[in-house]
Protein backbone atom coordinates (compact mmCIF):
# COMPACT_ATOMS: atom_id res chain seq x y z
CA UNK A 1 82.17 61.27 100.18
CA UNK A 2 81.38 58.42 102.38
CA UNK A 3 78.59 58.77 105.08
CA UNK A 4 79.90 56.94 107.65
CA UNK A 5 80.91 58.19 111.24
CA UNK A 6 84.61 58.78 111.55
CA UNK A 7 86.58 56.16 113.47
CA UNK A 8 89.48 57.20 115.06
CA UNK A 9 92.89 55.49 115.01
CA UNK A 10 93.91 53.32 118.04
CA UNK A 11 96.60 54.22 120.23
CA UNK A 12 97.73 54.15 124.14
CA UNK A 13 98.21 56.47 126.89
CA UNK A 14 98.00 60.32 126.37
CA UNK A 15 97.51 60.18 122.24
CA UNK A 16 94.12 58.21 122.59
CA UNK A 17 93.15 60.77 125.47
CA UNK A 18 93.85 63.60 123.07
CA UNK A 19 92.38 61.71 120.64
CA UNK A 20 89.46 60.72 122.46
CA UNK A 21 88.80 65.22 123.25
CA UNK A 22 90.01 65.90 119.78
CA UNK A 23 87.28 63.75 118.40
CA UNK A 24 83.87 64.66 120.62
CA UNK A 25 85.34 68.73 121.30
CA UNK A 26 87.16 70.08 118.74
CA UNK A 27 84.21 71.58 116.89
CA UNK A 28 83.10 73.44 119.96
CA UNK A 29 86.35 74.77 120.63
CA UNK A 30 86.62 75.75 116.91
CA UNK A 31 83.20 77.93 117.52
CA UNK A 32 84.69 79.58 120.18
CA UNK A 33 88.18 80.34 118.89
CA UNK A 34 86.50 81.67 115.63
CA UNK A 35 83.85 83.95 117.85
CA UNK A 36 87.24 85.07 119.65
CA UNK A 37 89.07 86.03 116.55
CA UNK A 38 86.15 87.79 115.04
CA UNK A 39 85.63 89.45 118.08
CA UNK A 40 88.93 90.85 118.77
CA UNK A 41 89.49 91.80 115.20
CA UNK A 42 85.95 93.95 115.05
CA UNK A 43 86.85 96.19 118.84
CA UNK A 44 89.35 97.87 116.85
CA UNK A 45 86.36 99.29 114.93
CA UNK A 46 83.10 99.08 115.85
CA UNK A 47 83.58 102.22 118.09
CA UNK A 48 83.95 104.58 115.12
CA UNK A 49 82.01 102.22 112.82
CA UNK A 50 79.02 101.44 114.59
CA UNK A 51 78.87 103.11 118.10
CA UNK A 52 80.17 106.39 117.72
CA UNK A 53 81.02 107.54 114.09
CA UNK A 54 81.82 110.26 112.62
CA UNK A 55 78.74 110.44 109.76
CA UNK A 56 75.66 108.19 110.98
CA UNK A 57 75.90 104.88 109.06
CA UNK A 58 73.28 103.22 107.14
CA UNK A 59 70.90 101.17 109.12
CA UNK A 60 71.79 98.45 107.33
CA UNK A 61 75.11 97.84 108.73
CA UNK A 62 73.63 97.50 112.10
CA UNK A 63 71.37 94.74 110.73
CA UNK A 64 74.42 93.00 109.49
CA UNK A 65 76.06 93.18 112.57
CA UNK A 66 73.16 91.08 114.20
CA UNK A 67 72.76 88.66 111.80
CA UNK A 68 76.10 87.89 111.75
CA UNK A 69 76.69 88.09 115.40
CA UNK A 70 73.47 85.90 115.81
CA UNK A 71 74.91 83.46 113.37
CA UNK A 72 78.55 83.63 115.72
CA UNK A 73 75.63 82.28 118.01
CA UNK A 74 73.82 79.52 116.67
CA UNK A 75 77.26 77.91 115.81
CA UNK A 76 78.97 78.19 119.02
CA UNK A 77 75.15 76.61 120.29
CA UNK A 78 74.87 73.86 117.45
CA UNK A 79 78.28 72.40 118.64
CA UNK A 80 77.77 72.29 122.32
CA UNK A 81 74.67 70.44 121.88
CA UNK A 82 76.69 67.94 119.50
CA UNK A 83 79.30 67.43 122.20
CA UNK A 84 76.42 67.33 124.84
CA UNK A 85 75.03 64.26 122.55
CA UNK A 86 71.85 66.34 122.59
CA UNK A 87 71.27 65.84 118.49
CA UNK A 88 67.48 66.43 118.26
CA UNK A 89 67.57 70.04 119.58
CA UNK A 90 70.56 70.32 117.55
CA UNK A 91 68.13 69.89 114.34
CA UNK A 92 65.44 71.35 115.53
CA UNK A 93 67.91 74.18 116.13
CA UNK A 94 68.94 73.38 112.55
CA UNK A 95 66.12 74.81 111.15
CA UNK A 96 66.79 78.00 112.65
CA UNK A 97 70.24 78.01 111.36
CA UNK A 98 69.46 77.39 107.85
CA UNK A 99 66.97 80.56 108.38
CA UNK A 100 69.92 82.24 109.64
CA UNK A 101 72.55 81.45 107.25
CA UNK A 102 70.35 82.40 104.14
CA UNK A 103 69.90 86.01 105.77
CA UNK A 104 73.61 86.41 106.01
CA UNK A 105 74.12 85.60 102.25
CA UNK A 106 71.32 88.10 101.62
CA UNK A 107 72.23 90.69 104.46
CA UNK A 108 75.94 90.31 103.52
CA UNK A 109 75.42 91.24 100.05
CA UNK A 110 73.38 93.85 100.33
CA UNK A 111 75.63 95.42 102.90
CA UNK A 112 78.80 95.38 100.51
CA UNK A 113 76.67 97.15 98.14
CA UNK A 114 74.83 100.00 100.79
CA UNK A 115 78.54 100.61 102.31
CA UNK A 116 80.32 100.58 98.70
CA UNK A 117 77.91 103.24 97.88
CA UNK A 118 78.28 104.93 101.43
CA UNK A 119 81.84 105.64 101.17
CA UNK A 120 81.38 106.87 97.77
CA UNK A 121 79.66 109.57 98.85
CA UNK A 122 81.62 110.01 102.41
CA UNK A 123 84.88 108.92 101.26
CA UNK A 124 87.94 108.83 104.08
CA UNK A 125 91.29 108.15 103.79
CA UNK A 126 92.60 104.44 102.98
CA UNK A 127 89.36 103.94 101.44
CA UNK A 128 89.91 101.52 98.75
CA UNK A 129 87.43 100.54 96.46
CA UNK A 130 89.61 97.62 94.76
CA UNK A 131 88.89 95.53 98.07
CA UNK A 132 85.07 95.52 98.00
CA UNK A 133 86.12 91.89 96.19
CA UNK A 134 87.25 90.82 99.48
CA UNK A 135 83.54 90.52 100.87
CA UNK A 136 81.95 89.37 97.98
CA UNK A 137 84.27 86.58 97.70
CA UNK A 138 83.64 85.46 101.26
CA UNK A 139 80.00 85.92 100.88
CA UNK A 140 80.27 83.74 97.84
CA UNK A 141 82.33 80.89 99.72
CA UNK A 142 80.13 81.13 102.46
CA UNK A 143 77.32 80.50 100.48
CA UNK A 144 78.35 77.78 98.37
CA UNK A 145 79.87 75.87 101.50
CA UNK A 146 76.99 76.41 103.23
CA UNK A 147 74.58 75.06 100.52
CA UNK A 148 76.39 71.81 100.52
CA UNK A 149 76.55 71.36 103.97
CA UNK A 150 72.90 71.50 104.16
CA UNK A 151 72.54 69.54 101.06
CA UNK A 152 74.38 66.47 102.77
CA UNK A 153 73.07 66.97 106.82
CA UNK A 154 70.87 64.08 106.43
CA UNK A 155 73.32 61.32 104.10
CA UNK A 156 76.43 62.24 105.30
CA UNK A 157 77.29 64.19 108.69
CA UNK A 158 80.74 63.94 108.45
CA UNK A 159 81.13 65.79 105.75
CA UNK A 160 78.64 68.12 107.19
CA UNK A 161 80.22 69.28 109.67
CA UNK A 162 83.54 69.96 108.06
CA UNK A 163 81.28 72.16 105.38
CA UNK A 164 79.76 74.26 108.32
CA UNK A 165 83.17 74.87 110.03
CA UNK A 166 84.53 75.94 106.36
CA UNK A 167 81.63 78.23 105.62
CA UNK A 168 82.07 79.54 109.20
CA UNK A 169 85.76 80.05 108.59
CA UNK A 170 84.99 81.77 105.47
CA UNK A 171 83.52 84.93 107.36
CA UNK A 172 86.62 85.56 109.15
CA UNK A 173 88.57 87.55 106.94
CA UNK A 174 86.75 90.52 107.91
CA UNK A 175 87.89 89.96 111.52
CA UNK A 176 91.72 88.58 110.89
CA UNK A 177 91.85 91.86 108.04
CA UNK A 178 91.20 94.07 111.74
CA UNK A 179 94.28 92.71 113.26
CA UNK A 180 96.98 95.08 114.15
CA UNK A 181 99.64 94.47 111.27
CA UNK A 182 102.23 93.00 113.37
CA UNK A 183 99.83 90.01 113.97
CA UNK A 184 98.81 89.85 111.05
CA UNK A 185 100.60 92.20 107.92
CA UNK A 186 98.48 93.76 105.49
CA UNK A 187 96.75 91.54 103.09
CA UNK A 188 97.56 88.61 105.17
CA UNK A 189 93.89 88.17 106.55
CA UNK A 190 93.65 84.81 103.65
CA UNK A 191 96.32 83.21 105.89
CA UNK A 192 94.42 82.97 108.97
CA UNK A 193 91.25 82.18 107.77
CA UNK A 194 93.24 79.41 105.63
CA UNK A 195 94.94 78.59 109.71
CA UNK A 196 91.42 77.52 110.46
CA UNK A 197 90.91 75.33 108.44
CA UNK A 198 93.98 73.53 108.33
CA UNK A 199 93.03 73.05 112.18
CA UNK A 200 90.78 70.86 110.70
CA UNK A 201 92.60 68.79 108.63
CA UNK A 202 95.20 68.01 111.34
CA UNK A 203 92.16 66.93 113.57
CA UNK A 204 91.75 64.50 111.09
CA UNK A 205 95.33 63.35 110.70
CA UNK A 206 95.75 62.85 114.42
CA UNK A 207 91.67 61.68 115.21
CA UNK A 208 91.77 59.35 111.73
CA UNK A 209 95.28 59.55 109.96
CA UNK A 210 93.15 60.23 107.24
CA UNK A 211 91.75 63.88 105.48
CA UNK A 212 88.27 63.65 104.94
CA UNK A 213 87.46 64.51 101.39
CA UNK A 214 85.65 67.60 102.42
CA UNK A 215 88.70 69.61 103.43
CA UNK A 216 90.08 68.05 99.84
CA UNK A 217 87.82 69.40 97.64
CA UNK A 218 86.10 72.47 100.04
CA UNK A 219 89.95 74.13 101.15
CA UNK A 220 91.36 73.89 97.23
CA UNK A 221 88.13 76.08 95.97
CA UNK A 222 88.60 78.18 99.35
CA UNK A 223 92.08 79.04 98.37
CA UNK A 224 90.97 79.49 94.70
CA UNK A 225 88.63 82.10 95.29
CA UNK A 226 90.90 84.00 97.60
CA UNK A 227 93.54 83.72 94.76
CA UNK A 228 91.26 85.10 92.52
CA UNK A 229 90.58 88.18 94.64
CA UNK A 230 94.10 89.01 95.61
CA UNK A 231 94.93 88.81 91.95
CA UNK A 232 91.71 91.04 91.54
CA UNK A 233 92.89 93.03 94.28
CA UNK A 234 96.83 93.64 92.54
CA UNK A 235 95.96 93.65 89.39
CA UNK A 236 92.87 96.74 89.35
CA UNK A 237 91.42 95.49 86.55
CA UNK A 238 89.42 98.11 83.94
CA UNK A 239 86.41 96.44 84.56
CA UNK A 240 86.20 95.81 88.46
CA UNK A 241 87.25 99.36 88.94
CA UNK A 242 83.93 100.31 86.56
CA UNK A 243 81.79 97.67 88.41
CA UNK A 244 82.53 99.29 91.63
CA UNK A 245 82.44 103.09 90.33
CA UNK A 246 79.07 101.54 89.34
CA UNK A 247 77.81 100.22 92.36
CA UNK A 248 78.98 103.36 93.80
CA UNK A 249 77.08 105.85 91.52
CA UNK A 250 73.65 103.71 92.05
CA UNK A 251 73.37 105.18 95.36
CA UNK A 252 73.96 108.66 94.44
C-alpha cells in the first residue's frame, strides 16, 4: 500500500464540487451515519435490555454499552477534527482512541461470554445460542482491522483511515441485526454492514477512479469471516454447539 495522499481526479462544474466534499467530508459523514444506524437499531432494545428488564442484567453489559458508545464518540470526534484540518489534537486524541479501542476488544469479549452464560441460566424465547458467533466474529474483525490501522497511522494515512472506517463498520451488525425485518430481513444484518463499506469504495471511484488497496484486501477478509459465521450459523456444527453449552455451563 502506497503512503501517499490521495489525489483526486480532475473534472468541471458540479462533479469536482462533489468531488471536492466527497474528498475532505465523507469520513465525518460516515461517523455520523454509522452512530445513526447503531443508534436506531439499539432503541428497539435497550428499554428491556438495559433500562428496564425483566431479570437485572450483569453489570457488565452496562460497561459495554459505554465503551462502545464512547468509542461511537471518539470517531465521530477524530473525523471532525480531520475535516477541521486540526491534525495534532487529532493524535493527541489518537492516543485516547487506541486506549479505547483495546477496551472494546477486551470489553466485547468478555461480554459475549457473561451474556452467553446469562441467558443460559435465564433463557427466553428466540434465544439462540448458534448466533453467539455473530459477536465474536465482529469482535475479531474489529480487532484485526483495528491493529493494522494503528500499525500504519504514521507510514501510510490513507490506508489508515479506510482501516478505521472498516473496523468501525465492523461493529454494526449488532445495530443493522435490531432493524425491524422489513428493513432489513432476518440474517441480513452482513448486508448493511457490507453497504458501509462499499460507501467507501465508491468514494474512491468517484474522488480517485481508483480503489485503494485497503478496501481490496480489508472488505474480501470482512466478507470471509461473515461467510464463515453464517455457514457456522446454518450449519450447527457438533462442536460450536459444545463450545457454547460450554461457555454457558462456566457460569453456572
Amino acid at each position: 500500500m502506497s503512503g501517499s495522499v490521495e489525489q483526486p481526479v480532475g473534472g468541471s462544474g458540479a462533479g469536482v464540487a462533489f468531488r471536492a466534499l466527497l474528498q475532505r467530508r465523507f469520513y465525518f459523514f460516515m461517523s455520523l451515519a454509522i452512530a445513526v444506524i447503531v443508534t436506531y437499531g439499539f432503541h428497539f432494545t435497550v428499554g428491556t435490555n438495559l433500562l428496564h428488564p425483566a431479570i437485572p442484567r450483569p453489570f457488565l453489559l452496562y460497561i459495554h454499552a459505554a465503551t462502545f458508545t464512547a468509542w461511537l464518540a471518539i470517531f465521530i470526534a477524530q473525523t471532525a477534527l480531520v475535516t477541521t484540518g486540526n491534525t495534532h489534537l487529532h493524535k493527541r486524541l489518537g492516543l485516547v482512541g487506541v486506549a479505547v479501542g483495546i477496551a472494546v476488544v477486551v470489553v466485547g469479549l468478555s461480554t459475549t461470554v457473561v451474556m452467553t452464560q446469562f441467558h443460559a441460566a435465564h433463557p427466553a424465547p428466540g434465544d439462540d445460542p448458534r448466533f453467539v458467533i455473530v459477536p465474536f466474529n465482529d469482535i475479531a474483525a474489529f480487532a484485526g482491522l483495528f491493529r493494522a490501522a494503528i500499525a500504519l497511522r504514521r507510514t501510510n494515512c490513507e490506508a489508515h483511515r479506510r482501516l478505521m472506517l472498516m473496523a468501525r463498520c465492523a461493529l454494526t451488525a449488532a445495530g443493522w441485526g435490531r432493524f425491524p425485518a422489513y428493513l432489513v430481513p432476518d440474517g441480513w444484518f452482513y448486508l448493511g454492514v457490507d453497504a458501509l463499506v462499499l460507501l467507501g469504495v465508491g468514494r474512491d471511484l468517484v474522488v480517485m477512479r481508483r480503489v485503494h488497496p485497503a478496501y481490496l484486501y480489508g472488505l474480501p477478509a470482512m466478507v470471509a469471516g461473515q461467510v464463515a459465521a453464517l455457514a457456522v450459523i446454518a450449519a450447527r456444527p457438533a462442536w460450536w454447539m459444545a463450545a457454547v453449552h460450554a461457555i454457558g455451563r462456566a457460569g453456572g
